[in-house]
PDB file of N, CA and C in Angstrom:
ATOM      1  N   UNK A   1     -59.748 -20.380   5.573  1.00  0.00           N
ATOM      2  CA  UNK A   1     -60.823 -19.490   5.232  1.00  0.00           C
ATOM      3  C   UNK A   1     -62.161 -20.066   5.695  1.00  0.00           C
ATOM      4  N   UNK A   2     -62.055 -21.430   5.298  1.00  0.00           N
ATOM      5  CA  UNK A   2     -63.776 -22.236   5.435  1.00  0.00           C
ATOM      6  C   UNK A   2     -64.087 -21.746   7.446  1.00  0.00           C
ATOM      7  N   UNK A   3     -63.152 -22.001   8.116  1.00  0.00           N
ATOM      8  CA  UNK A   3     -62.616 -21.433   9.977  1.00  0.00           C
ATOM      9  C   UNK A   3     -63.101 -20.368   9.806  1.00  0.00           C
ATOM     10  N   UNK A   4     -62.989 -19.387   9.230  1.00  0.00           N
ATOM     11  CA  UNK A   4     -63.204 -17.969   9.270  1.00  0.00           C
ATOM     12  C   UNK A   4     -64.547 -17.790   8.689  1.00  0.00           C
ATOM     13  N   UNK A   5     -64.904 -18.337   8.150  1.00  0.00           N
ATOM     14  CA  UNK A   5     -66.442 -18.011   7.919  1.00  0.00           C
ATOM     15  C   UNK A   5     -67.824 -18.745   8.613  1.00  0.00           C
ATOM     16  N   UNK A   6     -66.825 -20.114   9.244  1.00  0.00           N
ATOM     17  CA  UNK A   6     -68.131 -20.629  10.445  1.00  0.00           C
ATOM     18  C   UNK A   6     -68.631 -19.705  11.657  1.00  0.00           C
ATOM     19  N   UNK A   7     -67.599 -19.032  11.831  1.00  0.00           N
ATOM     20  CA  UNK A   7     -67.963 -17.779  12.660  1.00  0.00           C
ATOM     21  C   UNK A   7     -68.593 -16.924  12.463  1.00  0.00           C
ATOM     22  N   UNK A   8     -69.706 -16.452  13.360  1.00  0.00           N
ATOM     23  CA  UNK A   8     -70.547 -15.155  12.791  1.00  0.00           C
ATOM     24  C   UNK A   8     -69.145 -13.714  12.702  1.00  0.00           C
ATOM     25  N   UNK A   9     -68.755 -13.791  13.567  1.00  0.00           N
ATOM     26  CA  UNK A   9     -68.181 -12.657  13.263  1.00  0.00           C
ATOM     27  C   UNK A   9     -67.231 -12.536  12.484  1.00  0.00           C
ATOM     28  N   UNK A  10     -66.747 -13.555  12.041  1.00  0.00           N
ATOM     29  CA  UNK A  10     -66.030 -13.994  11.127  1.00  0.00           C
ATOM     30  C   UNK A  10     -66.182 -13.535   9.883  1.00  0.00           C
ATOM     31  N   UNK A  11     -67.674 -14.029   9.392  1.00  0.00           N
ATOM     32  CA  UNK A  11     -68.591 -13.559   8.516  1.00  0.00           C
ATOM     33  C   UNK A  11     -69.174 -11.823   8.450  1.00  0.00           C
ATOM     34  N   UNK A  12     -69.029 -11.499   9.218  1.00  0.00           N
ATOM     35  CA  UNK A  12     -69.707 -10.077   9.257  1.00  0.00           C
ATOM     36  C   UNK A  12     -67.936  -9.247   9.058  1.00  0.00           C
ATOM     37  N   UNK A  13     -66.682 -10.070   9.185  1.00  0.00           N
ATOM     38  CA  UNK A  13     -65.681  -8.789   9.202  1.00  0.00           C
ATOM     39  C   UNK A  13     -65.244  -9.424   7.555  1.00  0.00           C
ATOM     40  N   UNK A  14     -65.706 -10.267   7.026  1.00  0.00           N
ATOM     41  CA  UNK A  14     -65.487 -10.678   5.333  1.00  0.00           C
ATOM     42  C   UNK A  14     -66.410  -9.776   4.647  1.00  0.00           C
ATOM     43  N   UNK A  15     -67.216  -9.799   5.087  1.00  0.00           N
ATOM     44  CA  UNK A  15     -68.613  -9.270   4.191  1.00  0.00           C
ATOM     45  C   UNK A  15     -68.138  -7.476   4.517  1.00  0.00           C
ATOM     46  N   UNK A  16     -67.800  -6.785   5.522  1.00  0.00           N
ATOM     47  CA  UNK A  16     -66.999  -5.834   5.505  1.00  0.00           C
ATOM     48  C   UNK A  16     -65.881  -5.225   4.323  1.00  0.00           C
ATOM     49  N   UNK A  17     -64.973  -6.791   4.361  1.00  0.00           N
ATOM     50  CA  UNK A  17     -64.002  -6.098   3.781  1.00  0.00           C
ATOM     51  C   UNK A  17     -64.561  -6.733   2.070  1.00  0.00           C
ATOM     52  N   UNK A  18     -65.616  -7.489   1.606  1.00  0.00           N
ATOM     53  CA  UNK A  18     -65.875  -7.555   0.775  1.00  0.00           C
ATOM     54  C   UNK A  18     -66.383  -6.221  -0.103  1.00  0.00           C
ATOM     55  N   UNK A  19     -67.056  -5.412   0.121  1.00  0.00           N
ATOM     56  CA  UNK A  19     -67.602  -3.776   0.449  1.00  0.00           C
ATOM     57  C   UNK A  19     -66.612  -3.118   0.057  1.00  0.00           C
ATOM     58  N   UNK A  20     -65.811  -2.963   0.630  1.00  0.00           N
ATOM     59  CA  UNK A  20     -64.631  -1.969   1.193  1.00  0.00           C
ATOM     60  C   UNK A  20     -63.439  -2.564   0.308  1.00  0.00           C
ATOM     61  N   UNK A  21     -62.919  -3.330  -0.022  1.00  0.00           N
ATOM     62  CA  UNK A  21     -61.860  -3.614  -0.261  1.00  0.00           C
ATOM     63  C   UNK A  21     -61.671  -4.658  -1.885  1.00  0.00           C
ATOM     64  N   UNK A  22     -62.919  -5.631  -1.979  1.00  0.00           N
ATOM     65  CA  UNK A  22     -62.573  -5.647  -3.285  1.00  0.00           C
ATOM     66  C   UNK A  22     -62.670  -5.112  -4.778  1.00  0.00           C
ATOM     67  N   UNK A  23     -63.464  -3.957  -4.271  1.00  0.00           N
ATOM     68  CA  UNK A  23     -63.983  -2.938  -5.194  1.00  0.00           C
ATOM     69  C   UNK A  23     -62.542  -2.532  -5.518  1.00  0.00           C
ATOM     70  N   UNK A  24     -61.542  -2.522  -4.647  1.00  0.00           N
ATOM     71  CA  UNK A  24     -60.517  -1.571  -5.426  1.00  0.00           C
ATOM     72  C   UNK A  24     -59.999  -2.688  -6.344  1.00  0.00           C
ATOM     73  N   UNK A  25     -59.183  -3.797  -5.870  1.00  0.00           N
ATOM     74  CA  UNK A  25     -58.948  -4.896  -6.603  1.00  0.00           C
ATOM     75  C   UNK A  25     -59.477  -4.853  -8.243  1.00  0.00           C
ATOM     76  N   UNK A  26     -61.018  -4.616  -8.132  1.00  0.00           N
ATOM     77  CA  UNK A  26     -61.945  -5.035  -9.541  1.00  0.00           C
ATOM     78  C   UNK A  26     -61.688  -4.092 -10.195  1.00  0.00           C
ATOM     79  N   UNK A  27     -61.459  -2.586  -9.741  1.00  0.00           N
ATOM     80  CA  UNK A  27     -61.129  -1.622 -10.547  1.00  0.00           C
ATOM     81  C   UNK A  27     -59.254  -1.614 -11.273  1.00  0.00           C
ATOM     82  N   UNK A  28     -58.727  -1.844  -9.867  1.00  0.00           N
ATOM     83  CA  UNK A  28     -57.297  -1.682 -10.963  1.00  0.00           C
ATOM     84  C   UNK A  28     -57.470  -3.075 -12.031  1.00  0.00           C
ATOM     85  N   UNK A  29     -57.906  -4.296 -11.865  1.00  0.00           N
ATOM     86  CA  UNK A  29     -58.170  -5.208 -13.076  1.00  0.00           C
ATOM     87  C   UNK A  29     -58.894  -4.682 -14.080  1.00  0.00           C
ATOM     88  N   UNK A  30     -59.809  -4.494 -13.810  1.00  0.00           N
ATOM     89  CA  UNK A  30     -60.431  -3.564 -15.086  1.00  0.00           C
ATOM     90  C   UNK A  30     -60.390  -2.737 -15.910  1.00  0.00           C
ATOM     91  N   UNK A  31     -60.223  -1.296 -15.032  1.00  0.00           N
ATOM     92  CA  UNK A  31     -60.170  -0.547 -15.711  1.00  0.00           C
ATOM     93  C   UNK A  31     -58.506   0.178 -15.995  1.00  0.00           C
ATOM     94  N   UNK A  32     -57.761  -0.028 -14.966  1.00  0.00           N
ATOM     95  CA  UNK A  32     -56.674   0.051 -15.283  1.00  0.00           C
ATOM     96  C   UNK A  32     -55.557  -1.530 -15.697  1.00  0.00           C
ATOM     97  N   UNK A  33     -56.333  -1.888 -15.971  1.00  0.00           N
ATOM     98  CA  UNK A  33     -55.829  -3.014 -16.756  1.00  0.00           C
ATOM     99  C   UNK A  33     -54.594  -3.962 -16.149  1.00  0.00           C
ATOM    100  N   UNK A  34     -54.446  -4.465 -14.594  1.00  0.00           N
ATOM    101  CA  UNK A  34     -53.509  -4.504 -13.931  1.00  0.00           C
ATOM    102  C   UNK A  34     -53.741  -6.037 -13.616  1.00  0.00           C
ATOM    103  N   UNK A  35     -53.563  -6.707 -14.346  1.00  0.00           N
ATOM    104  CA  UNK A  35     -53.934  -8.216 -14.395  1.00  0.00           C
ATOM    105  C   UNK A  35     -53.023  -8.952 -14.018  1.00  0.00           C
ATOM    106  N   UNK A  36     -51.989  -8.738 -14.298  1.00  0.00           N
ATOM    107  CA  UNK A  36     -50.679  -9.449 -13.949  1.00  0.00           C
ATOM    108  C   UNK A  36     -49.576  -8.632 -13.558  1.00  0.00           C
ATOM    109  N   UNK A  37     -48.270  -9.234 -13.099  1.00  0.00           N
ATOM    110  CA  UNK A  37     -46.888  -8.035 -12.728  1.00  0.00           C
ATOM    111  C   UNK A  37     -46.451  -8.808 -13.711  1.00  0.00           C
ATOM    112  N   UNK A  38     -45.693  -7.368 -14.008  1.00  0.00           N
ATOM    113  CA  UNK A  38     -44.418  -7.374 -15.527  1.00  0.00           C
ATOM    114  C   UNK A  38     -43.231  -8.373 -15.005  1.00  0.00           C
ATOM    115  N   UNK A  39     -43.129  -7.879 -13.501  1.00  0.00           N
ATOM    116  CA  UNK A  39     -41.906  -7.881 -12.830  1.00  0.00           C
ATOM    117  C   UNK A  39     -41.594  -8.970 -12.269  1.00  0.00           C
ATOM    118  N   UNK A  40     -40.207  -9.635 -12.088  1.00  0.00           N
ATOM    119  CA  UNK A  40     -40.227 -11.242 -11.432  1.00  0.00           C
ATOM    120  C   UNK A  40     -39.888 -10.402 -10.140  1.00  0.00           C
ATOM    121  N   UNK A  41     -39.614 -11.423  -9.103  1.00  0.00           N
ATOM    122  CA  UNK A  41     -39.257 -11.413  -7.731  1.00  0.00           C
ATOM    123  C   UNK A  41     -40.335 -10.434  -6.586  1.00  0.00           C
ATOM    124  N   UNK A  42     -40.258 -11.260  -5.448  1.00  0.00           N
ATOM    125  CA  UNK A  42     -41.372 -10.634  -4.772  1.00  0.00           C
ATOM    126  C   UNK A  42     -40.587  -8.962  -4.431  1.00  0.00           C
ATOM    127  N   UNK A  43     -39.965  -8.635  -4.221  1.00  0.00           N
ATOM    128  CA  UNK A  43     -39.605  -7.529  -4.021  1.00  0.00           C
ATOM    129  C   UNK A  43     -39.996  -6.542  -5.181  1.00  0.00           C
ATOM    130  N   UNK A  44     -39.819  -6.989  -5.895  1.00  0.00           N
ATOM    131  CA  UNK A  44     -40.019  -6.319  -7.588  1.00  0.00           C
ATOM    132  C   UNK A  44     -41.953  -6.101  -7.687  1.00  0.00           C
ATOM    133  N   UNK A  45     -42.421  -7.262  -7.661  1.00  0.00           N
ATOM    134  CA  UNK A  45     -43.763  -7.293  -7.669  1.00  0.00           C
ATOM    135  C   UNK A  45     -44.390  -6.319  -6.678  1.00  0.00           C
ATOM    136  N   UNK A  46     -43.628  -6.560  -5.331  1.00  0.00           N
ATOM    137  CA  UNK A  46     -44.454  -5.589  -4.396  1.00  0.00           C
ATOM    138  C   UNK A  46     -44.207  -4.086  -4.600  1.00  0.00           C
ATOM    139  N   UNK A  47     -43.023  -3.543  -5.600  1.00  0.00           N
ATOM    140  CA  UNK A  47     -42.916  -2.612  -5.745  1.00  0.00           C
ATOM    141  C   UNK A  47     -44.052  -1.872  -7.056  1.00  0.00           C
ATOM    142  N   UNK A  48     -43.971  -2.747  -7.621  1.00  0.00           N
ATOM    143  CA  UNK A  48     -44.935  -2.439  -9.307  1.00  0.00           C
ATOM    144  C   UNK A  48     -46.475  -2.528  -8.538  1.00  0.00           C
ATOM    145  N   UNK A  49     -46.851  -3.273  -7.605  1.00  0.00           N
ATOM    146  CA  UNK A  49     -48.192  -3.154  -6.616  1.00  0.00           C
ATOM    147  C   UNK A  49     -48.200  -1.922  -6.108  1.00  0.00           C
ATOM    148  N   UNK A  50     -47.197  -1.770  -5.222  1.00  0.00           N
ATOM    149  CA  UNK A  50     -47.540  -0.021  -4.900  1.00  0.00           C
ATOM    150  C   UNK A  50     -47.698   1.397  -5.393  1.00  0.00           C
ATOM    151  N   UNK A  51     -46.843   0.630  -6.888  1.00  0.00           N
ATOM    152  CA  UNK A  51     -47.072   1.761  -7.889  1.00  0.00           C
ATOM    153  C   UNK A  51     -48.254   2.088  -8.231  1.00  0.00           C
ATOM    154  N   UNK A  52     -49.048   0.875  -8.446  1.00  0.00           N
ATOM    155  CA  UNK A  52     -50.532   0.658  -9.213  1.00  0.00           C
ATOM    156  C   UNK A  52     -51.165   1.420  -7.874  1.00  0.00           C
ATOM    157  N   UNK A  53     -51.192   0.801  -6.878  1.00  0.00           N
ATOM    158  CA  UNK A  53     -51.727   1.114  -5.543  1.00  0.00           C
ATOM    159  C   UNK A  53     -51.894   2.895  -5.424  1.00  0.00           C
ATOM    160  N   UNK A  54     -50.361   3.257  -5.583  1.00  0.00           N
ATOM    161  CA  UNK A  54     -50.281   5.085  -5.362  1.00  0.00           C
ATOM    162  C   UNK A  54     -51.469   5.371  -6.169  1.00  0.00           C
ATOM    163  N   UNK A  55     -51.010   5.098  -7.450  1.00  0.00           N
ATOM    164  CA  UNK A  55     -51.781   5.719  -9.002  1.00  0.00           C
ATOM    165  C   UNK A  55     -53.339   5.606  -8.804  1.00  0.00           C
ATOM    166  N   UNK A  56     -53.631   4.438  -8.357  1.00  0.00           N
ATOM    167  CA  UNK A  56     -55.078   4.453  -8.020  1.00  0.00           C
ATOM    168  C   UNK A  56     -55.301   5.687  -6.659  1.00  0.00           C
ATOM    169  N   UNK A  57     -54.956   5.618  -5.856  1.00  0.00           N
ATOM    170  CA  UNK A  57     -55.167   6.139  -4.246  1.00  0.00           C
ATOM    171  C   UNK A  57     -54.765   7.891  -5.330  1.00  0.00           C
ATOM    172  N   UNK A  58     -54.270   8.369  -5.457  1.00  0.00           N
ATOM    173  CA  UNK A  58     -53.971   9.729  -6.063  1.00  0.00           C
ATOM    174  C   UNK A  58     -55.217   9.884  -7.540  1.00  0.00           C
ATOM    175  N   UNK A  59     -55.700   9.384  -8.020  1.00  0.00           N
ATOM    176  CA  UNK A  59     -56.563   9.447  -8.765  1.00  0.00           C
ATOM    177  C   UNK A  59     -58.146   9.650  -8.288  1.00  0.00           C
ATOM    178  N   UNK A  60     -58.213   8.515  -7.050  1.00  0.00           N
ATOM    179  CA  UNK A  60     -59.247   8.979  -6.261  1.00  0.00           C
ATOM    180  C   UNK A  60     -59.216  10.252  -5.445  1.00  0.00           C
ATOM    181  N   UNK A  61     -58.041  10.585  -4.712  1.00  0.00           N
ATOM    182  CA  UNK A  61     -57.883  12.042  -3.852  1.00  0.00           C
ATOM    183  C   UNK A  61     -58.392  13.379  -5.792  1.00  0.00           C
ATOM    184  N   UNK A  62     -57.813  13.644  -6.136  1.00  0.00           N
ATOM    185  CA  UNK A  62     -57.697  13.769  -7.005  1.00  0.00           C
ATOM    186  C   UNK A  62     -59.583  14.179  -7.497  1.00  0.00           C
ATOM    187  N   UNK A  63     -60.171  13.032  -7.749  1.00  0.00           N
ATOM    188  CA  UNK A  63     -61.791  13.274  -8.182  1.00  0.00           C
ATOM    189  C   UNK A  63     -62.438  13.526  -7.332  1.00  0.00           C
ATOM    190  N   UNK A  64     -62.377  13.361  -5.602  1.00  0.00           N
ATOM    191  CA  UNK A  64     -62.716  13.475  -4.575  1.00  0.00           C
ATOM    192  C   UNK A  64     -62.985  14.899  -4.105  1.00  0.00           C
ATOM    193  N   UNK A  65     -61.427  15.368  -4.500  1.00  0.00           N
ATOM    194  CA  UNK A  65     -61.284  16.900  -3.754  1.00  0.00           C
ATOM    195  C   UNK A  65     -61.617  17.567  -5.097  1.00  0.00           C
ATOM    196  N   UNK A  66     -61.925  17.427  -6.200  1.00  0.00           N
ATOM    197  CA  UNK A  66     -62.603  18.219  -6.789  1.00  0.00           C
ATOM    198  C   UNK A  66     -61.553  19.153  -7.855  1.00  0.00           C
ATOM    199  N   UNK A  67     -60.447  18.468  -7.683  1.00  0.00           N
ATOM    200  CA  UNK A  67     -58.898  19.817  -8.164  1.00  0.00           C
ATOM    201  C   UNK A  67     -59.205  19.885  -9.345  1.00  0.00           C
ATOM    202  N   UNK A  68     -59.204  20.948 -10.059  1.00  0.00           N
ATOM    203  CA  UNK A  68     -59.061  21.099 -11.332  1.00  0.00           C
ATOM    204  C   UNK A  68     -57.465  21.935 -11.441  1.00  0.00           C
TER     205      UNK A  68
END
């Protein structure tokens, strides 16, 4: 990581995905309360991640498009 940030551009595609990408992270910890996996094994975990992942991504389409 320390490699990746001596670089300017390095720095400008972190600070990008800092913006963009850990906002979602802070929200499923937060507010959907997603702190840890229930589940052992990486297969298991990556599945209970995508769950959280859908649920978030369909919640935003969802307030976005306005559906009632």
């Amino acid at each position: 990581m320390r490699h990746k940030l001596r670089d300017p551009d390095g720095r400008a595609m972190y600070s990008k995905r800092r913006g963009i990408v850990e906002p979602v992270f802070g929200i499923m910890k937060e507010q959907r309360n997603f702190r840890s996996f229930r589940l052992r094994s990486i297969a298991k975990a990556q599945a209970e991640f995508a769950l959280a992942a859908t649920a978030y991504n369909l919640k935003r389409i969802y307030l976005l498009t306005g559906a009632r």
